[in-house]
PDB file of N, CA and C in Angstrom:
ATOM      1  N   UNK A   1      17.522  13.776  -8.850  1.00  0.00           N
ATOM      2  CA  UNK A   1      18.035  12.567  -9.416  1.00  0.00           C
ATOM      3  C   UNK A   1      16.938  11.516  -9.591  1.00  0.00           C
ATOM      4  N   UNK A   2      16.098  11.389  -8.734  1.00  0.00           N
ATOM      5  CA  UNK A   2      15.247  10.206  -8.725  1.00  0.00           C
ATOM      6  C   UNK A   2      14.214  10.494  -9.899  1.00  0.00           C
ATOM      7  N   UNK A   3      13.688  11.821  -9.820  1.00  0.00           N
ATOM      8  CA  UNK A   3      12.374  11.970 -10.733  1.00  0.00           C
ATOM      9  C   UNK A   3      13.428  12.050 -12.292  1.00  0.00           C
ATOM     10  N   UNK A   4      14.428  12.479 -12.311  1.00  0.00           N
ATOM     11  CA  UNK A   4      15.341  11.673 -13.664  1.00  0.00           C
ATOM     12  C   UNK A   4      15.309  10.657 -14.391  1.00  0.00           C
ATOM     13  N   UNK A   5      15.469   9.604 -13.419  1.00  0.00           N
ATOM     14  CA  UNK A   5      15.566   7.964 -13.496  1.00  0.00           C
ATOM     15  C   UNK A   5      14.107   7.261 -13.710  1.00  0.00           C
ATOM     16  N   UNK A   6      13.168   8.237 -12.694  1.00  0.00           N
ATOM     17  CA  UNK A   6      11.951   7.432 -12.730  1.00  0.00           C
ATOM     18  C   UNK A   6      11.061   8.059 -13.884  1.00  0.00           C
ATOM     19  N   UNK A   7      10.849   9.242 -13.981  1.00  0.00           N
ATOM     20  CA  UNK A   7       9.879   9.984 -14.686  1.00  0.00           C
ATOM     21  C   UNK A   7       9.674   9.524 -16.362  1.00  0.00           C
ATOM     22  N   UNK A   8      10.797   9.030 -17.036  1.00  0.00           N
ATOM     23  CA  UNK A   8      10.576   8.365 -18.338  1.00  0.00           C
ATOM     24  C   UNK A   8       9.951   7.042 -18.062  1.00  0.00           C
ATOM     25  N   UNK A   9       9.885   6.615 -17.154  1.00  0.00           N
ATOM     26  CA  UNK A   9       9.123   5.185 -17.205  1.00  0.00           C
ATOM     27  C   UNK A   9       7.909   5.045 -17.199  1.00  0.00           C
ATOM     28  N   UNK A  10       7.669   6.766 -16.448  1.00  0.00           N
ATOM     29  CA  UNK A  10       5.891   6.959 -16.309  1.00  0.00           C
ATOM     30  C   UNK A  10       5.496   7.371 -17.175  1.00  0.00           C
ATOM     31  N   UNK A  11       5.806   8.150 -18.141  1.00  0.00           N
ATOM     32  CA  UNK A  11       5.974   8.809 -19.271  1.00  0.00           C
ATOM     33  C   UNK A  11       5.664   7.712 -20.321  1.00  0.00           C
ATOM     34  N   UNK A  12       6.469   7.029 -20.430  1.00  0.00           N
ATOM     35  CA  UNK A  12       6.454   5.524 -21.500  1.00  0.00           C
ATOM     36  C   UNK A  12       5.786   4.207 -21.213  1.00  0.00           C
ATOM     37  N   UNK A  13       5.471   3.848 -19.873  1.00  0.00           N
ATOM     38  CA  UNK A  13       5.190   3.031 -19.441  1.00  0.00           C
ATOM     39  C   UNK A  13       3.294   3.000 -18.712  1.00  0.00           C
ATOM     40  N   UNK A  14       2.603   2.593 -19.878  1.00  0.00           N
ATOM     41  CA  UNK A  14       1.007   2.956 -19.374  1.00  0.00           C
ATOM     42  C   UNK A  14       1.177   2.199 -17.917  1.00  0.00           C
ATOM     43  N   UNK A  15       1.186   1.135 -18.461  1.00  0.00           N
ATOM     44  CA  UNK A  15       1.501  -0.226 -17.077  1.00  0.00           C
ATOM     45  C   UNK A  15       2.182   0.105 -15.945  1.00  0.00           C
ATOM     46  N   UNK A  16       2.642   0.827 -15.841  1.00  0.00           N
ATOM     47  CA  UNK A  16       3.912   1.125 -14.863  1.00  0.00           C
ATOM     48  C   UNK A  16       2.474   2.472 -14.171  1.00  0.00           C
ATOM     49  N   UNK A  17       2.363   3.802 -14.808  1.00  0.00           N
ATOM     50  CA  UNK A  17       1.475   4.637 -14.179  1.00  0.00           C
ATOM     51  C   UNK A  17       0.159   3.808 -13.530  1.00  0.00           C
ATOM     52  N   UNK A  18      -0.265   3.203 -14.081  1.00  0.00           N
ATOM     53  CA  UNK A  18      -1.487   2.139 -13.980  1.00  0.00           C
ATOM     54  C   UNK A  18      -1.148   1.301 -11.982  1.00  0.00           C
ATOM     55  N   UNK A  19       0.119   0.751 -12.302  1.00  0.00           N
ATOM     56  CA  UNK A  19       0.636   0.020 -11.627  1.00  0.00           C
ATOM     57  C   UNK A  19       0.871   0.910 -10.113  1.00  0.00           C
ATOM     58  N   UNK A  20       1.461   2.230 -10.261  1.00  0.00           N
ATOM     59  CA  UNK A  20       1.474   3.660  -9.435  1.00  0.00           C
ATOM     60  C   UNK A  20       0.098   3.773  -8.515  1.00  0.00           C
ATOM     61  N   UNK A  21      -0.867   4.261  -9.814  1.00  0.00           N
ATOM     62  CA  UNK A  21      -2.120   4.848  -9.320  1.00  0.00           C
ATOM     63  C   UNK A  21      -2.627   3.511  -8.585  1.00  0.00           C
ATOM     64  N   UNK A  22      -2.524   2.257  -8.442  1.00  0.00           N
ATOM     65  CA  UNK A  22      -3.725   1.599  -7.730  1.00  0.00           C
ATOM     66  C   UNK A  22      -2.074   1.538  -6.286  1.00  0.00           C
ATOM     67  N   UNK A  23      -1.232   1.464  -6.537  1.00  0.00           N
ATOM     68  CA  UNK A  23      -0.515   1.491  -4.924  1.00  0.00           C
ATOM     69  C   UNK A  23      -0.436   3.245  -4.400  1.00  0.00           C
ATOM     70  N   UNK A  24      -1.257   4.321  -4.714  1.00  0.00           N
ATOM     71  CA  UNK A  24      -1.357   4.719  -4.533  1.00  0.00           C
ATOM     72  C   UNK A  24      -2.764   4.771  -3.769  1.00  0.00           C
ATOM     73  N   UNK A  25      -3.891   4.071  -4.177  1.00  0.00           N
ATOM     74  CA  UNK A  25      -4.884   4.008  -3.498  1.00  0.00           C
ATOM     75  C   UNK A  25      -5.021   3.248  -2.976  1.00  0.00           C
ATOM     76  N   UNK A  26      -3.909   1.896  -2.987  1.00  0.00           N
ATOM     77  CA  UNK A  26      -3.650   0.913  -1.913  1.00  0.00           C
ATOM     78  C   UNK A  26      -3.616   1.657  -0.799  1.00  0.00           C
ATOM     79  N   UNK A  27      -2.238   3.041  -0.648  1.00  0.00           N
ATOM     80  CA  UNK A  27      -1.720   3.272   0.220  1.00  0.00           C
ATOM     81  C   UNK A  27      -2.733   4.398   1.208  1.00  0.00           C
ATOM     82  N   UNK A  28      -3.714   4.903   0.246  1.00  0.00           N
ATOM     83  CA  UNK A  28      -4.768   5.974   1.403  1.00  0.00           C
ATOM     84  C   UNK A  28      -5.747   4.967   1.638  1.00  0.00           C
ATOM     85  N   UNK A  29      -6.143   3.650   1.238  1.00  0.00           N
ATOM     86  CA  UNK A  29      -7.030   2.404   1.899  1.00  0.00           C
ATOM     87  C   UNK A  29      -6.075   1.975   3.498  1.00  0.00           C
ATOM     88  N   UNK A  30      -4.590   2.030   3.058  1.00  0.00           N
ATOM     89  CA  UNK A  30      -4.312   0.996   4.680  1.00  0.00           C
ATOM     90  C   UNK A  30      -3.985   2.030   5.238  1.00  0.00           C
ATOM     91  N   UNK A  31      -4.519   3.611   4.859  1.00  0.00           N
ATOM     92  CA  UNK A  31      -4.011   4.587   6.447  1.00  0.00           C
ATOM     93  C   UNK A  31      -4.676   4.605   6.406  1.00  0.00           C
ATOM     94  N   UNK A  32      -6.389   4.423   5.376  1.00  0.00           N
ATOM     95  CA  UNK A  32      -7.224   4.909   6.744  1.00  0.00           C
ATOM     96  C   UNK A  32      -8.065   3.787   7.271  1.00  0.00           C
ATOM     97  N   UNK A  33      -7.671   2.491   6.923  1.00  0.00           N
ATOM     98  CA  UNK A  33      -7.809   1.389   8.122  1.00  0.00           C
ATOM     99  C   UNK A  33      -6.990   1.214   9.017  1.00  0.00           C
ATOM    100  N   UNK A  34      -5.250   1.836   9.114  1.00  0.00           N
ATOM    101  CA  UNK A  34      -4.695   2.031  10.193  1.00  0.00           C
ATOM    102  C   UNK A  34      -5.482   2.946  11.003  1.00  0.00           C
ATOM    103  N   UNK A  35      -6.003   4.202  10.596  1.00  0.00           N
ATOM    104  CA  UNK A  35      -6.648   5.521  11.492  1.00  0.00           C
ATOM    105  C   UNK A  35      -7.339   4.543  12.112  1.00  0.00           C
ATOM    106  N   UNK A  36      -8.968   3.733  11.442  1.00  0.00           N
ATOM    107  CA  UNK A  36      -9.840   2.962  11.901  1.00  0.00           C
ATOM    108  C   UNK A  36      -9.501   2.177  13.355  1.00  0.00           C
ATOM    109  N   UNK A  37      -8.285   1.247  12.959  1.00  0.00           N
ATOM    110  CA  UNK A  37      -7.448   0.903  14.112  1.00  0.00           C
ATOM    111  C   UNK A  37      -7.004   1.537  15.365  1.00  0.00           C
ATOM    112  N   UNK A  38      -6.705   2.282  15.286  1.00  0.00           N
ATOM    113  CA  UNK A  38      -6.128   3.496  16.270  1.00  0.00           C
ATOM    114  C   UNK A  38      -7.256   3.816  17.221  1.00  0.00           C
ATOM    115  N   UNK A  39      -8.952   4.303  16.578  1.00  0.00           N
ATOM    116  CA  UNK A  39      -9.793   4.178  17.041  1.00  0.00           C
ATOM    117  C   UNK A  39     -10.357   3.150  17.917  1.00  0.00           C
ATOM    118  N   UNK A  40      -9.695   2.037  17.242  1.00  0.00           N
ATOM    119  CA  UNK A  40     -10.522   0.803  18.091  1.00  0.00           C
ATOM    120  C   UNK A  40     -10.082   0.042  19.597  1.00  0.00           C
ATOM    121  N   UNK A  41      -8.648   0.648  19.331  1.00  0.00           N
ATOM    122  CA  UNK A  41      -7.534   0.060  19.853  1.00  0.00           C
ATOM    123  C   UNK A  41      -7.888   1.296  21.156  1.00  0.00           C
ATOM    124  N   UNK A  42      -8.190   2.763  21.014  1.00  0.00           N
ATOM    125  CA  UNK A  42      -8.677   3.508  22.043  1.00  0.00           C
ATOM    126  C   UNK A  42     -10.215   2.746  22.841  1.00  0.00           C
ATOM    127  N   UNK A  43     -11.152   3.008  22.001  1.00  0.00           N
ATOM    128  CA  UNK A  43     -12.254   1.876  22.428  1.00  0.00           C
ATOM    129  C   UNK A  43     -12.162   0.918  23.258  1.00  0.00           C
ATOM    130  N   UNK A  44     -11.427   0.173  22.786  1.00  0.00           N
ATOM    131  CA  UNK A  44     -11.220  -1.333  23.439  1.00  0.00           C
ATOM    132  C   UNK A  44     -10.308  -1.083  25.123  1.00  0.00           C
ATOM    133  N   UNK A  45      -9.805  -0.028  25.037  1.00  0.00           N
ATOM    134  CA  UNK A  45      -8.840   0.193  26.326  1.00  0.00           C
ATOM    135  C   UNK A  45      -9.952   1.232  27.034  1.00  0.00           C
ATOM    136  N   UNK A  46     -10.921   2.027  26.413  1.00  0.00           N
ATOM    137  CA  UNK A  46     -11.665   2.802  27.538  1.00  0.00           C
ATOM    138  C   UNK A  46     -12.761   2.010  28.039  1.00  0.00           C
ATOM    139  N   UNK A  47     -12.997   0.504  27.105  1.00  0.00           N
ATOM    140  CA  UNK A  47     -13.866  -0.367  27.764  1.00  0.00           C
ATOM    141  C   UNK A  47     -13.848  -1.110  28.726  1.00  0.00           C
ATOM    142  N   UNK A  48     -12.064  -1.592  28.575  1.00  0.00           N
ATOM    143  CA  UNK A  48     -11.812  -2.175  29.691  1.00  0.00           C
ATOM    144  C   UNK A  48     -11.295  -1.522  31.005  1.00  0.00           C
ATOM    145  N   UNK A  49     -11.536   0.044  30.872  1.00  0.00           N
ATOM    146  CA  UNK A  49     -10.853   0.773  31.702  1.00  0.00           C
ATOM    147  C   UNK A  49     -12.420   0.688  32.614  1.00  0.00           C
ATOM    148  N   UNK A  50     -13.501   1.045  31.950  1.00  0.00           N
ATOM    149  CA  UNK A  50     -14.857   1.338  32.293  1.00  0.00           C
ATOM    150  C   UNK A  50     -15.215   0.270  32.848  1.00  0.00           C
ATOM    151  N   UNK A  51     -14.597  -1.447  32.846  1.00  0.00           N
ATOM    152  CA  UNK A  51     -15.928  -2.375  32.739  1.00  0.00           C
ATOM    153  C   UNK A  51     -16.589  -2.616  32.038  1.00  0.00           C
ATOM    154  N   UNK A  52     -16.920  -2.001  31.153  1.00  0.00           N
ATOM    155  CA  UNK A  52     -18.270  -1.889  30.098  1.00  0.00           C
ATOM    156  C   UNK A  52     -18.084  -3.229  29.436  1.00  0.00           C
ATOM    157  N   UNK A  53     -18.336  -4.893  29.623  1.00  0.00           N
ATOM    158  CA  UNK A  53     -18.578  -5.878  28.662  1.00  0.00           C
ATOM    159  C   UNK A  53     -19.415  -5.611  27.510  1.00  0.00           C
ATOM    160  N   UNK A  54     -20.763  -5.137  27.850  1.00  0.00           N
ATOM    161  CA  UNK A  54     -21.304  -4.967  25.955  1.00  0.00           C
ATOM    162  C   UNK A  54     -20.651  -4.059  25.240  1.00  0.00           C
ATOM    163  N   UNK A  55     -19.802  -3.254  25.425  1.00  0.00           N
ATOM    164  CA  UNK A  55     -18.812  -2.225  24.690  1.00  0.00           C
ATOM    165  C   UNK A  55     -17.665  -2.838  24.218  1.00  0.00           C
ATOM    166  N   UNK A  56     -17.656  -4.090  24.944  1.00  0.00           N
ATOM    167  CA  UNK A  56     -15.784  -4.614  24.928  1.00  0.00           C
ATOM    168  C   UNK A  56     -15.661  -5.836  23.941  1.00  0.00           C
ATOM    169  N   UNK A  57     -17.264  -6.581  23.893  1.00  0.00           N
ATOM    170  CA  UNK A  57     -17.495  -6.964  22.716  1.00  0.00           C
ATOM    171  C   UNK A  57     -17.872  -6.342  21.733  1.00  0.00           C
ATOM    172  N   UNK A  58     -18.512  -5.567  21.792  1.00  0.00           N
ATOM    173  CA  UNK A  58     -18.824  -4.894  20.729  1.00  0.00           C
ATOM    174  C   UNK A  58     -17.997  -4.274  19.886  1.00  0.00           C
ATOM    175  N   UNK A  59     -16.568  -3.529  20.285  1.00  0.00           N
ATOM    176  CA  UNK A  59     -15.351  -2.923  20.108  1.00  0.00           C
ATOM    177  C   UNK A  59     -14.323  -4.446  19.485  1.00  0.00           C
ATOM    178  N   UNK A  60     -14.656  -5.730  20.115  1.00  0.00           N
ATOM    179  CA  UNK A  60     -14.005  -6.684  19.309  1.00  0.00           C
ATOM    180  C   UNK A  60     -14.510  -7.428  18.017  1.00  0.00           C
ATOM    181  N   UNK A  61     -15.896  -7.056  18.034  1.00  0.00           N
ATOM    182  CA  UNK A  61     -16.562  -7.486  16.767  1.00  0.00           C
ATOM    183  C   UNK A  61     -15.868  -6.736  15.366  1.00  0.00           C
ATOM    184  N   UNK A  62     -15.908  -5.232  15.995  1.00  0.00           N
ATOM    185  CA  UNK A  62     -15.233  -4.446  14.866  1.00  0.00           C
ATOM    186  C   UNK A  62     -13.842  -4.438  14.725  1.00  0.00           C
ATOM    187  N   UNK A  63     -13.330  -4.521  15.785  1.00  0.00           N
ATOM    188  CA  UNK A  63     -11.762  -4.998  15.164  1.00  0.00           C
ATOM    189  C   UNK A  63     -11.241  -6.180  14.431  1.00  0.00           C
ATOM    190  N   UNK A  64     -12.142  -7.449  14.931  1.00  0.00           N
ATOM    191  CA  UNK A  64     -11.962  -8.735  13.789  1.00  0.00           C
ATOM    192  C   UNK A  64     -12.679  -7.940  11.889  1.00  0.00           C
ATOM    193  N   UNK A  65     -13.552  -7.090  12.267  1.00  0.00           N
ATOM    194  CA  UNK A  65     -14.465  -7.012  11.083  1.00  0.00           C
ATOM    195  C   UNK A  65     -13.306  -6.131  10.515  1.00  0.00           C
ATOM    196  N   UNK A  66     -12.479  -4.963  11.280  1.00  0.00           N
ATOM    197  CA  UNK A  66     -11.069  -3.996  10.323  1.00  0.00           C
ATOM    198  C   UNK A  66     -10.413  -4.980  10.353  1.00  0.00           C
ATOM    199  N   UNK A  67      -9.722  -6.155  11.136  1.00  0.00           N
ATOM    200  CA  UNK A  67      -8.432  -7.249  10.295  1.00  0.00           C
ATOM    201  C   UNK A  67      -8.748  -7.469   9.100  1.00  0.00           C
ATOM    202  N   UNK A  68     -10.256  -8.316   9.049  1.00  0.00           N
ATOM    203  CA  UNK A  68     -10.776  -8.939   7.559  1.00  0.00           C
ATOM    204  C   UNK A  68     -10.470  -7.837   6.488  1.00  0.00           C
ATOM    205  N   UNK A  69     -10.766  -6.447   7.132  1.00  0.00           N
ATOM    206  CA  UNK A  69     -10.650  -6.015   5.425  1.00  0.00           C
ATOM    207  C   UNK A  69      -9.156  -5.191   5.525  1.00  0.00           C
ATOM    208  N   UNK A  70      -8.615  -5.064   6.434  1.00  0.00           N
ATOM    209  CA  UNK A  70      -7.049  -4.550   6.469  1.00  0.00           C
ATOM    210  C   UNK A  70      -6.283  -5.787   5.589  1.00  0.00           C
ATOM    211  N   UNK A  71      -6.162  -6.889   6.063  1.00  0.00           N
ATOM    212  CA  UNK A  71      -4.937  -8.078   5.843  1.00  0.00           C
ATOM    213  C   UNK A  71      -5.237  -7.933   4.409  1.00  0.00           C
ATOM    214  N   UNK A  72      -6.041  -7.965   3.861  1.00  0.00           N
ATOM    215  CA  UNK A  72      -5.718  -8.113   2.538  1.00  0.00           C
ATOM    216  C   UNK A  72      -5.267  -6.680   1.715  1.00  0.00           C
ATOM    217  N   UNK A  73      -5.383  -5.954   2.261  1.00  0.00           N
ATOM    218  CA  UNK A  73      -5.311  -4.474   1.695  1.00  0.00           C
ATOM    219  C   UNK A  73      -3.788  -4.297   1.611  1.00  0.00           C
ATOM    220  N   UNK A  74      -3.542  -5.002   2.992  1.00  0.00           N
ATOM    221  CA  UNK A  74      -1.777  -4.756   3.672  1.00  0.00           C
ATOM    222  C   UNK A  74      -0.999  -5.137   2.387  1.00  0.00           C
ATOM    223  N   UNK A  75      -1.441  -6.548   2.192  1.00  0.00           N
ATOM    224  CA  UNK A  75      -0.631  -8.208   1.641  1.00  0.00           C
ATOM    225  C   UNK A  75      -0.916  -6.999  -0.188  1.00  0.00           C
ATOM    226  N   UNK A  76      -2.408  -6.343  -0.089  1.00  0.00           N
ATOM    227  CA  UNK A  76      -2.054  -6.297  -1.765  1.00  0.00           C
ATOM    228  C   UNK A  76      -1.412  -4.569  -2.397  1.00  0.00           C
ATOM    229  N   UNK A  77      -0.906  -4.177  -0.749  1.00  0.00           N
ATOM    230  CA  UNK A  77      -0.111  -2.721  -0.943  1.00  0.00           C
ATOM    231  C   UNK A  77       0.988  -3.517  -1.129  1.00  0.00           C
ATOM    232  N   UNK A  78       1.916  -4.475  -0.490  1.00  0.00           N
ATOM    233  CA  UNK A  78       3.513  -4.822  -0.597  1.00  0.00           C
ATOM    234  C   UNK A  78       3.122  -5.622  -1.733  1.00  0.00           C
ATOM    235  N   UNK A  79       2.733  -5.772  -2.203  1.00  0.00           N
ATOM    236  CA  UNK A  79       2.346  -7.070  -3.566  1.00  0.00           C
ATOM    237  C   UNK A  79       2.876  -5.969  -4.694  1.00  0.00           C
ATOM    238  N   UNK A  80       1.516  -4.542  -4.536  1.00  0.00           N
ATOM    239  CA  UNK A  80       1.863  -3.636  -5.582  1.00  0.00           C
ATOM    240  C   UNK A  80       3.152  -3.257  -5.508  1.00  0.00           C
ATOM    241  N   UNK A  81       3.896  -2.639  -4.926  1.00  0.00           N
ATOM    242  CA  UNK A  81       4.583  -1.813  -4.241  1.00  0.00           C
ATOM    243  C   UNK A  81       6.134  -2.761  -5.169  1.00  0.00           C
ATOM    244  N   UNK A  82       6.013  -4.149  -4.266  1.00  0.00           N
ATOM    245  CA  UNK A  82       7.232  -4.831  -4.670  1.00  0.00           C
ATOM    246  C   UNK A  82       6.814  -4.784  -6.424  1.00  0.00           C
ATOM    247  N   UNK A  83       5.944  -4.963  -7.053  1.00  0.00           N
ATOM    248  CA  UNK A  83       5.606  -5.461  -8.561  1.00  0.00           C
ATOM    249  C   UNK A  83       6.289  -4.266  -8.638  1.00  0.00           C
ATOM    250  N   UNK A  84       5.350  -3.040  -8.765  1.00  0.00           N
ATOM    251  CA  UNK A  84       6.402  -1.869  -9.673  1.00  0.00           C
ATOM    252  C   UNK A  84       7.829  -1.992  -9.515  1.00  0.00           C
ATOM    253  N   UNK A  85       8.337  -1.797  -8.145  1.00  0.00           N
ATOM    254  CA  UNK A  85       9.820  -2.218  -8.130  1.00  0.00           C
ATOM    255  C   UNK A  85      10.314  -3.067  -8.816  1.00  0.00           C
ATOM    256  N   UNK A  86       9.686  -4.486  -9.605  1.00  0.00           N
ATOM    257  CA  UNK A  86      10.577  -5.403 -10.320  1.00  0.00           C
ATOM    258  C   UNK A  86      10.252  -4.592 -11.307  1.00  0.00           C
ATOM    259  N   UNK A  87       9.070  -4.205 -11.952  1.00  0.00           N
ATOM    260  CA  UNK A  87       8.950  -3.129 -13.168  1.00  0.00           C
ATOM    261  C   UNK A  87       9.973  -2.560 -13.455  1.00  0.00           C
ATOM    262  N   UNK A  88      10.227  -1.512 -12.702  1.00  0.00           N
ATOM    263  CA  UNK A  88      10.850  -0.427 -12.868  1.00  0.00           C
ATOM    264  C   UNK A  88      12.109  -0.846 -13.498  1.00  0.00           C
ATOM    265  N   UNK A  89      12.781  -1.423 -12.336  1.00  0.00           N
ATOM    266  CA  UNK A  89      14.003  -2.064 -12.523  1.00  0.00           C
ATOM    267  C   UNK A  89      14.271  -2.632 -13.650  1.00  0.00           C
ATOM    268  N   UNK A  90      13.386  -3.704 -13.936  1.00  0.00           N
ATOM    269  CA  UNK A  90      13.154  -4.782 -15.558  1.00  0.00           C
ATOM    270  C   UNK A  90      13.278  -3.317 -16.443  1.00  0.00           C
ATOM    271  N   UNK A  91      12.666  -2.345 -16.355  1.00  0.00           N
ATOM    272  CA  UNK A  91      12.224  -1.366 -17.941  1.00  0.00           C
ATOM    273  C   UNK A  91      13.639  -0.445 -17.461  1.00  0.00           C
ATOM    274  N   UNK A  92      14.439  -0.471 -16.615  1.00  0.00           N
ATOM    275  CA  UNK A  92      15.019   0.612 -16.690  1.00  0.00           C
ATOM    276  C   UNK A  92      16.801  -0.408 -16.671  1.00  0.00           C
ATOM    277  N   UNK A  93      16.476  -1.646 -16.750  1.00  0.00           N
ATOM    278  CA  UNK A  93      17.650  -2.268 -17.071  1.00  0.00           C
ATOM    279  C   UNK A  93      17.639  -2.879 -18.743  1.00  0.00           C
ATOM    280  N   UNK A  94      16.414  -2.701 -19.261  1.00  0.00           N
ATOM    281  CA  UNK A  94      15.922  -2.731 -21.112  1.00  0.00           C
ATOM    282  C   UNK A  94      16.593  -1.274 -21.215  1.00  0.00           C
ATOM    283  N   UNK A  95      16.134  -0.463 -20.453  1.00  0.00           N
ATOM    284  CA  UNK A  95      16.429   0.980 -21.089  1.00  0.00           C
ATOM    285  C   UNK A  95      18.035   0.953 -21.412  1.00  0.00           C
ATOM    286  N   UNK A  96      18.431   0.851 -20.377  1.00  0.00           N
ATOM    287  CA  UNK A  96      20.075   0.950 -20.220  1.00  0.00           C
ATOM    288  C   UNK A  96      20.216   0.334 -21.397  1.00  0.00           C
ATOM    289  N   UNK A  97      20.497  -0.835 -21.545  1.00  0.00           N
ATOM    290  CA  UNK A  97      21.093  -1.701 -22.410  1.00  0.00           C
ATOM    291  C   UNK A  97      20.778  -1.802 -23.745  1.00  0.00           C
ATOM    292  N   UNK A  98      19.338  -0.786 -24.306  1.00  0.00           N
ATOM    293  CA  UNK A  98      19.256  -0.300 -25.416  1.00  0.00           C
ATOM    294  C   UNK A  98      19.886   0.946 -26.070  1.00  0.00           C
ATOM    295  N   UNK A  99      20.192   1.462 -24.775  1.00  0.00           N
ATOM    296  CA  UNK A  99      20.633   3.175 -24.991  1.00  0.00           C
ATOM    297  C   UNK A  99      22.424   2.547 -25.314  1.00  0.00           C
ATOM    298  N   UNK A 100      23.130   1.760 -24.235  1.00  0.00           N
ATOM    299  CA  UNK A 100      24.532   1.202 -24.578  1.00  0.00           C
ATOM    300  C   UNK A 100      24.398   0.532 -25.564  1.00  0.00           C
ATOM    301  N   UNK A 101      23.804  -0.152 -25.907  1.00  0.00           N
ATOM    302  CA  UNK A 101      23.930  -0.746 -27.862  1.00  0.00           C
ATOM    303  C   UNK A 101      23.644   0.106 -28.474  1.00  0.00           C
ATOM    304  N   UNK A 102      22.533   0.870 -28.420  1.00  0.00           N
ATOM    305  CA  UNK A 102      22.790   1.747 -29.966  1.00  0.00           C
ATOM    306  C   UNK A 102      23.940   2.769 -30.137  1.00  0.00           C
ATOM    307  N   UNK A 103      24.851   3.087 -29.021  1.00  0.00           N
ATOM    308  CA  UNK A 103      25.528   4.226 -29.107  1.00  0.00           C
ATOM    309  C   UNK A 103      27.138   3.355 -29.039  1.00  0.00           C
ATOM    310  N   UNK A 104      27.128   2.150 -29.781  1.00  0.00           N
ATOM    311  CA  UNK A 104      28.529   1.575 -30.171  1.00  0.00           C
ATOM    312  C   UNK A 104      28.956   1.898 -31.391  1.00  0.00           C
TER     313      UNK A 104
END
């Protein structure tokens, strides 16, 4: 049902595929600054498990340095994500309502 509804829009819609492919590479940018995270977030707990202060800063330098480039990655995956959704919706509520007028 879904690839029904959706697949003519990709088909017809450059903007719309366009719109796809970059929240698609939105979406392998914030897993693999989530992975990055995951890493750091281990780091930061075997530093403080160890003692290790030059490790524990060092492990927080890079986690402020993955926020800086995560937050915006996050903010411009739901940015994409929601846009196609008004897309879609907008071209597939034109669609409807061209397909019900011409067939009166």
């Amino acid at each position: 049902e879904f690839r029904t509804l959706a697949a003519p829009y990709f088909v017809e819609s450059r903007d719309g595929r366009c719109t796809f492919y970059v929240l698609v590479v939105l979406t392998l940018m914030n897993s693999g600054v989530r992975v990055v995270f995951s890493y750091l977030v281990r780091d930061f707990y075997n530093a403080l498990e160890q003692k290790d202060q030059d490790k524990f800063y060092e492990v927080i330098i890079q986690f402020l340095v993955a926020l800086m480039v995560m937050t915006p990655i996050s903010v411009l995956y739901r940015f994409q994500a929601q846009r196609l959704s008004i897309k879609w919706r907008d071209w597939m509520t034109g669609r409807t309502m061209n397909l019900y007028c011409s067939n009166r």
